[in-house]
Structure formats: C-alpha cells, structure tokens
Protein backbone atom coordinates (compact mmCIF):
# COMPACT_ATOMS: atom_id res chain seq x y z
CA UNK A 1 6.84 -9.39 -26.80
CA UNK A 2 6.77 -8.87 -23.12
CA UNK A 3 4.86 -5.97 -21.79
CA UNK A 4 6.97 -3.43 -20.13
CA UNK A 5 5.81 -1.44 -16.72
CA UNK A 6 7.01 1.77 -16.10
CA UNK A 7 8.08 2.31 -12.34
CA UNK A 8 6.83 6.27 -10.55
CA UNK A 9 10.79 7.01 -11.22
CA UNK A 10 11.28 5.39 -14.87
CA UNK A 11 7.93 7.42 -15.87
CA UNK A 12 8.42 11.20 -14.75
CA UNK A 13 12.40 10.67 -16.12
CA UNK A 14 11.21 9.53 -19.12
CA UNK A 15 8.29 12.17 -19.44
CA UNK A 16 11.54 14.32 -18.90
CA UNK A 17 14.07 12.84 -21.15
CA UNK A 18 15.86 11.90 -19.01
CA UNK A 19 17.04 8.18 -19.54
CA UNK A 20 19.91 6.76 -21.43
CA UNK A 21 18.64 6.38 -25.41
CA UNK A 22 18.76 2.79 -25.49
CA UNK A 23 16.49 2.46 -22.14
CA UNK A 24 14.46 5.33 -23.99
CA UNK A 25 14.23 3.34 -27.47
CA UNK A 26 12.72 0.23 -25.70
CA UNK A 27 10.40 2.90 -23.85
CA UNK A 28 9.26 4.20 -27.13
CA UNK A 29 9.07 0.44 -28.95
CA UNK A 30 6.48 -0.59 -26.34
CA UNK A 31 4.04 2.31 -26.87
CA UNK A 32 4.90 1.92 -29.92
CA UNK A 33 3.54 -1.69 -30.16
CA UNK A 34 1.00 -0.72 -27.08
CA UNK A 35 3.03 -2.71 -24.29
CA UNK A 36 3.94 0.20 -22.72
CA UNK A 37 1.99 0.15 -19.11
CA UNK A 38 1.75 2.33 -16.15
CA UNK A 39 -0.13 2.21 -13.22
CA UNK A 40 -2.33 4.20 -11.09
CA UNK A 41 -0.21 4.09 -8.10
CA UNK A 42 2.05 5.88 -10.15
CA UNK A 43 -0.53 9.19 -10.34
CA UNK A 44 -0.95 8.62 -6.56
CA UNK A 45 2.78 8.31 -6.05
CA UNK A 46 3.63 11.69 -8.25
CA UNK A 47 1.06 13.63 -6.25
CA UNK A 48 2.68 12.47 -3.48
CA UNK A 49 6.24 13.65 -4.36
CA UNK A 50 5.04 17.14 -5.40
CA UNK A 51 3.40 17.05 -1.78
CA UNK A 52 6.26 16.67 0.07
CA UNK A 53 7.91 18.99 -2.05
CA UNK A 54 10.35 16.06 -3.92
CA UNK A 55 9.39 16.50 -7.30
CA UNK A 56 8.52 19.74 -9.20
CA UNK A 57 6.18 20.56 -12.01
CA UNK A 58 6.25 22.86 -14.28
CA UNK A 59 2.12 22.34 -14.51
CA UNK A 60 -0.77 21.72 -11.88
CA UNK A 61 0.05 17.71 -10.69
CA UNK A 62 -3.45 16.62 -12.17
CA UNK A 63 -2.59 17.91 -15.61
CA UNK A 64 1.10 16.12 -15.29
CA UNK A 65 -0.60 13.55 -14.74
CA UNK A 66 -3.90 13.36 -17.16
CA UNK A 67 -0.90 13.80 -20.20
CA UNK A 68 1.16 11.29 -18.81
CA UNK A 69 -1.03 8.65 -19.05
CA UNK A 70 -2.39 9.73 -22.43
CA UNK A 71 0.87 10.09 -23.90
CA UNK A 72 0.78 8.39 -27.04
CA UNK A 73 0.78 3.80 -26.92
CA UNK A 74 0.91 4.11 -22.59
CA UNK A 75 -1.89 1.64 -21.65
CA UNK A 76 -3.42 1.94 -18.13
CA UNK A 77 -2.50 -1.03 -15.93
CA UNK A 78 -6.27 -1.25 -13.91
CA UNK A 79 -5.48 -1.92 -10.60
CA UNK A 80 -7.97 -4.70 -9.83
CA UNK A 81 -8.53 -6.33 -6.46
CA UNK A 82 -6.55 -9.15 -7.22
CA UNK A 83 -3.78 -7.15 -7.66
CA UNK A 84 -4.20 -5.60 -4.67
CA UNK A 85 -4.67 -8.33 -2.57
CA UNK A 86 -1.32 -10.13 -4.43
CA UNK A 87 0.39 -6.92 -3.22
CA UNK A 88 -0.20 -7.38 0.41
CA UNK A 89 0.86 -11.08 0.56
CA UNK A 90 3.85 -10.60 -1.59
CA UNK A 91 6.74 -13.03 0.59
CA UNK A 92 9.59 -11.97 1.71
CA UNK A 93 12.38 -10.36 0.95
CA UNK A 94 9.84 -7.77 -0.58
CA UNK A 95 10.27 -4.29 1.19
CA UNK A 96 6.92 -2.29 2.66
CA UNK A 97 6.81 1.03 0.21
CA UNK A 98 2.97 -0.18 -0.99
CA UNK A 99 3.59 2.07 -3.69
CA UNK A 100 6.59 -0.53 -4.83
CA UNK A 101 4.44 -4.11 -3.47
CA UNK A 102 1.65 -2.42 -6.10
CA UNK A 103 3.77 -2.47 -9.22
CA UNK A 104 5.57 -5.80 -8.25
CA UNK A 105 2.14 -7.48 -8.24
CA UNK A 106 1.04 -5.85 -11.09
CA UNK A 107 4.18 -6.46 -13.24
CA UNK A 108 3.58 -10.34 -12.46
CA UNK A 109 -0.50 -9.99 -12.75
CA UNK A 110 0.22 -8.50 -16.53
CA UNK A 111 3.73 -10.63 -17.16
CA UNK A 112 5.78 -7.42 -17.18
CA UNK A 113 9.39 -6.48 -16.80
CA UNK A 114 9.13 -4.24 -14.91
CA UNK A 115 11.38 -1.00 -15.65
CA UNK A 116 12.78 0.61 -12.44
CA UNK A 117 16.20 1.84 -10.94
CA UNK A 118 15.40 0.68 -7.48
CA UNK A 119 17.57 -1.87 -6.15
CA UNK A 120 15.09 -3.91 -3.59
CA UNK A 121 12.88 -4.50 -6.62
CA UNK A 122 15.86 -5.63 -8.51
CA UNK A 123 16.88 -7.94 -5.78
CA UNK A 124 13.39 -9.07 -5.33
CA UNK A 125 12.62 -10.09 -9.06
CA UNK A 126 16.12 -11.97 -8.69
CA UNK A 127 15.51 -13.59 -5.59
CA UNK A 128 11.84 -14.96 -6.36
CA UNK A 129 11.71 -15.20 -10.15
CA UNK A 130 8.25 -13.70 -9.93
CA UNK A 131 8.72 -10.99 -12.69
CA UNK A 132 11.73 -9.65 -14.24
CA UNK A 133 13.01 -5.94 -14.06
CA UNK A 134 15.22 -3.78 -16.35
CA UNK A 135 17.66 -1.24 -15.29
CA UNK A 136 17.20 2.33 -15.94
C-alpha cells in the first residue's frame, strides 16, 4: 500500500481530532501498517505558527512536537539533500511556501499521497502527475 504523508495542517488536526473519521481511519491504518510519514519541515513549520502566534499549544512547542513524531506507527520522512534540491527545481505551476515545495518533493521522493487540504498542492499533483494528494 501507498505510503501516506501527513501535510503541517493534516498533522496538528489530526493530533487534535480534528478530521472527518474516514480521513482519520486511513490516518490510523497507515501507522498502523507503518506508512504513516511526516516530515521535519513539519516541526519547523509548527514552531513557526506558534511564533507568529497562529497556532496554540497547550504544551512547550518542542514537547508538541517530540510526541508528535513519536506517536505510535508515524515514521520520520529524513529530509535528504536530494529532496531538497528536488524541492527547489520543482516546475511550474508549483507555488513558493518552501515549507509546501518540501513535502511535494518528499511525497514523490517516498511515492506518497500526500494528505493535505491545500488547494495549490491539489492542483499541482493534478496538473503534473508527480504524486497524488488526498483531501482532508
């Protein structure tokens, strides 16, 4: 089965409980079968939300974070340089947000859906074929 990557969004709202149940059940069937991936730009990405004051914790960001991505069947997506350097010559249509160009290369490095509410990756995945997203 395909690997599914959590977008910043998809993560802290499921973290929270926040998603429909049948987004939540294929959430839960990945860890369960240890295709469940997030990335580091998703730990930078939180901290920078509670920064600018657009997310709030009810703990200190690093500990949101440390139990996050040990939560039971998440598997760290490394981000390794070929990732990165996929990122930065991702064609266009792809949108600037780094944070976003990140997981778009890494859904396609690890053959991921990726699982995200945000439109321009939608439209992206659509328009290139490169990796496929789910709504959440």
């Amino acid at each position: 089965m395909t690997p599914i990557l959590l977008d910043t969004n998809a993560a802290v709202w499921a973290t929270a409980g926040m998603l429909r149940p049948a987004v939540q059940q294929r959430i839960d069937a990945a860890a369960r079968d240890g295709r469940l991936l997030l990335s580091p730009i998703s730990a930078w990405e939180i901290g920078m939300l509670v920064g600018k004051g657009r997310l709030r914790l009810a703990v200190a960001t690093d500990a949101y974070v440390r139990e996050m991505f040990a939560l039971p069947g998440v598997v760290t997506a490394a981000i390794s340089p070929a990732i990165a350097a996929e990122a930065a010559m991702l064609p266009h249509p792809m949108h600037a947000d780094p944070a976003d160009r990140i997981l778009a290369a890494t859904a396609i490095a690890y053959g991921a859906s990726l699982l995200t509410r945000d439109r321009r990756l939608h439209r992206y995945a659509r328009a290139t074929k490169a990796f496929r997203c789910i709504v959440c």
